[in-house]
Protein backbone atom coordinates (compact mmCIF):
# COMPACT_ATOMS: atom_id res chain seq x y z
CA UNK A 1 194.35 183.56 241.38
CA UNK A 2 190.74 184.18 239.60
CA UNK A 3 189.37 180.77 239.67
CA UNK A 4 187.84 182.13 235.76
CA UNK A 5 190.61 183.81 234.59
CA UNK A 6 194.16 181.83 236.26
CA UNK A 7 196.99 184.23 236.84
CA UNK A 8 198.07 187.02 235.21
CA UNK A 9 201.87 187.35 235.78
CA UNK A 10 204.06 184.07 236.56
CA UNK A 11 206.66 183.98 239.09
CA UNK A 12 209.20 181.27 238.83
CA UNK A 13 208.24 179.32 241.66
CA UNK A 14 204.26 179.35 240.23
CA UNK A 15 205.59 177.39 237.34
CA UNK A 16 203.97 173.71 236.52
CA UNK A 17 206.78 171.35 236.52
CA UNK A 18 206.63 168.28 234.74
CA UNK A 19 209.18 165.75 233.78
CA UNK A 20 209.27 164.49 230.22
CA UNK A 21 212.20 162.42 229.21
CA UNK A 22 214.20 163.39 232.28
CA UNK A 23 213.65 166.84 230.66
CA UNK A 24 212.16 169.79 233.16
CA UNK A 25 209.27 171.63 231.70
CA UNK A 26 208.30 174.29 233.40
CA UNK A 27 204.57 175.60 232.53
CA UNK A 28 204.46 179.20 232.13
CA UNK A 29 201.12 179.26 230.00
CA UNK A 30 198.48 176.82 230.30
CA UNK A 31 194.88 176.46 230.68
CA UNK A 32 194.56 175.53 234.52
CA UNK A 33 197.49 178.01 235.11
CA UNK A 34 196.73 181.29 233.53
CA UNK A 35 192.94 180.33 232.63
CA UNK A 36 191.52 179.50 229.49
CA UNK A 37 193.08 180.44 225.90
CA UNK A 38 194.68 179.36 222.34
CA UNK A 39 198.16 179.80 223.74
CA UNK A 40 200.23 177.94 225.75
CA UNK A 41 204.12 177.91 226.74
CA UNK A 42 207.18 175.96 228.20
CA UNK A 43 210.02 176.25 229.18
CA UNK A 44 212.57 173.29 228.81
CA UNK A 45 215.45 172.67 230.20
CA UNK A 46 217.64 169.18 228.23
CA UNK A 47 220.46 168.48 230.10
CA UNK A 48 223.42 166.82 227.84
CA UNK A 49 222.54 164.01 225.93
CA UNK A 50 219.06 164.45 226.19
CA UNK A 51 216.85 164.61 223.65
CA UNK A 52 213.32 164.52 222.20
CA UNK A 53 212.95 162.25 219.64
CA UNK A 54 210.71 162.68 216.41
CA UNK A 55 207.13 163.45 216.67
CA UNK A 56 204.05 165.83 215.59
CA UNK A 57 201.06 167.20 217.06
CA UNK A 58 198.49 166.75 214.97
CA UNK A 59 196.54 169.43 216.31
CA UNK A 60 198.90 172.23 217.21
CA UNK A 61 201.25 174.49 215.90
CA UNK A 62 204.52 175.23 217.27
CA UNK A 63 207.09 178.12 217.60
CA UNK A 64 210.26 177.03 219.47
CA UNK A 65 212.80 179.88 220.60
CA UNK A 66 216.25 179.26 222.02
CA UNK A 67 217.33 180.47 225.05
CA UNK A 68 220.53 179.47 225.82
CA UNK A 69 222.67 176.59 225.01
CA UNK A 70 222.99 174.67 221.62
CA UNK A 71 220.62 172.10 220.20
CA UNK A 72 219.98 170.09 216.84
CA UNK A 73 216.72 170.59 215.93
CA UNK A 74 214.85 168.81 212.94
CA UNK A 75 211.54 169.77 211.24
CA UNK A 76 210.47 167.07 208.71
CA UNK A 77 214.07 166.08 207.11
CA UNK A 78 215.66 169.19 207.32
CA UNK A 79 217.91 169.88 210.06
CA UNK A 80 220.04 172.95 211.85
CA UNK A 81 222.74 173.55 214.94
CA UNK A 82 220.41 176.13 216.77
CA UNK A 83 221.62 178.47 219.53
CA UNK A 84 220.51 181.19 221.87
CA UNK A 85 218.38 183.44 220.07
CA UNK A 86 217.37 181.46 217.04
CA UNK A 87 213.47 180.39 216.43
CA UNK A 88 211.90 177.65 214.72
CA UNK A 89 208.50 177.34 213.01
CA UNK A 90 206.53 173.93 213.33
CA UNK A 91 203.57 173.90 211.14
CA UNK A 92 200.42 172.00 212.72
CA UNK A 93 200.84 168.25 212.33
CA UNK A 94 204.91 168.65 211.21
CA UNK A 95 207.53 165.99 212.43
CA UNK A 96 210.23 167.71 214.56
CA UNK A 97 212.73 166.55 217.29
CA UNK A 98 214.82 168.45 219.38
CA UNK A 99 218.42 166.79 220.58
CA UNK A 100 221.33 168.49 223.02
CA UNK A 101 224.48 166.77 222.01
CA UNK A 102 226.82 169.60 223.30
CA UNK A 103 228.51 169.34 225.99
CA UNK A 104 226.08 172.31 228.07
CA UNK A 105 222.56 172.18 229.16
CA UNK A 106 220.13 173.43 226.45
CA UNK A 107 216.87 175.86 227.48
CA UNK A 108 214.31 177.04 225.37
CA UNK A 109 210.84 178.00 224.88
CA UNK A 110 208.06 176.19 222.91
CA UNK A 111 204.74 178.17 221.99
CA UNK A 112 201.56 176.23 221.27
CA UNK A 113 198.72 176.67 220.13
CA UNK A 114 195.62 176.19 220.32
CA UNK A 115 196.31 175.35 224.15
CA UNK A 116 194.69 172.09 224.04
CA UNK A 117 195.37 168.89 226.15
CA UNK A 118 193.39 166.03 225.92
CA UNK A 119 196.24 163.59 226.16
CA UNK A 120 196.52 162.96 222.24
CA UNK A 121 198.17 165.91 221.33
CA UNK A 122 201.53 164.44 220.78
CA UNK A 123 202.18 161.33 218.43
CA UNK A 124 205.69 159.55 219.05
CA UNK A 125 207.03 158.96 215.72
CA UNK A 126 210.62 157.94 216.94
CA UNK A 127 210.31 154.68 215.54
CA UNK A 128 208.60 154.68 212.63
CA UNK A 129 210.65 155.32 208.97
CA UNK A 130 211.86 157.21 208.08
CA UNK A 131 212.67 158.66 211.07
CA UNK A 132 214.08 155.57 213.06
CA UNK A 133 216.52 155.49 210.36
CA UNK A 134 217.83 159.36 210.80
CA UNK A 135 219.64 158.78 214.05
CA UNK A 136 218.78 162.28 215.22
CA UNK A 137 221.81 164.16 214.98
């Protein structure tokens, strides 16, 4: 790896993994990983029953494509059953929340961008209203 430029292809077992939730992300694109840029993605894995409650990023935009697996996922107050090979769009700054209610483990991919981190890039809105109130699925 180019100290400048990060790597250019991925293999699984070059992945960042972090915890979140007892969900596994998996870092495929990030700056640190595959240098610096406007994108980066993740792979998550939610076991059943897990979830991630209502929040935004103020900052970033989001594009969140299912792999495998079903999910509920909610952007503002609008919500769908999504499955393997659906997308969502999460405008900059939008409330969403992702939950896996079925009974097999959900995977997809979220796209970011711009690829910042600074450690405010996601606001938990889980229990504020109206969202506390919406039960998530």
């Amino acid at each position: 790896m180019d100290a400048d430029t990060g790597l250019r292809f991925v293999p699984p077992g070059e992945a960042q993994v972090e915890w979140v939730r007892d969900s596994k992300h998996e870092w495929l694109v990030r700056n640190g990983l595959t240098g610096p840029g406007e994108l980066a993605m993740v792979r998550v894995t939610m076991e059943p029953g897990q979830f991630h409650a209502f929040h935004c990023h103020p900052r970033m935009e989001e594009i969140l494509y299912y792999v495998s697996g079903r999910g509920i996922q909610w952007i503002g107050e609008e919500k769908s059953e999504m499955g393997a090979g659906d997308t969502a769009h999460i405008p900059m700054g939008e409330v969403h929340a992702t939950y896996n209610p079925f009974d097999e483990p959900l995977v997809f991919l979220a796209i970011l961008t711009p690829a910042v981190f600074d450690g405010n890039e996601t606001r938990d809105l889980a229990e504020e209203e109206p969202w506390a109130s919406m039960g998530g699925i």
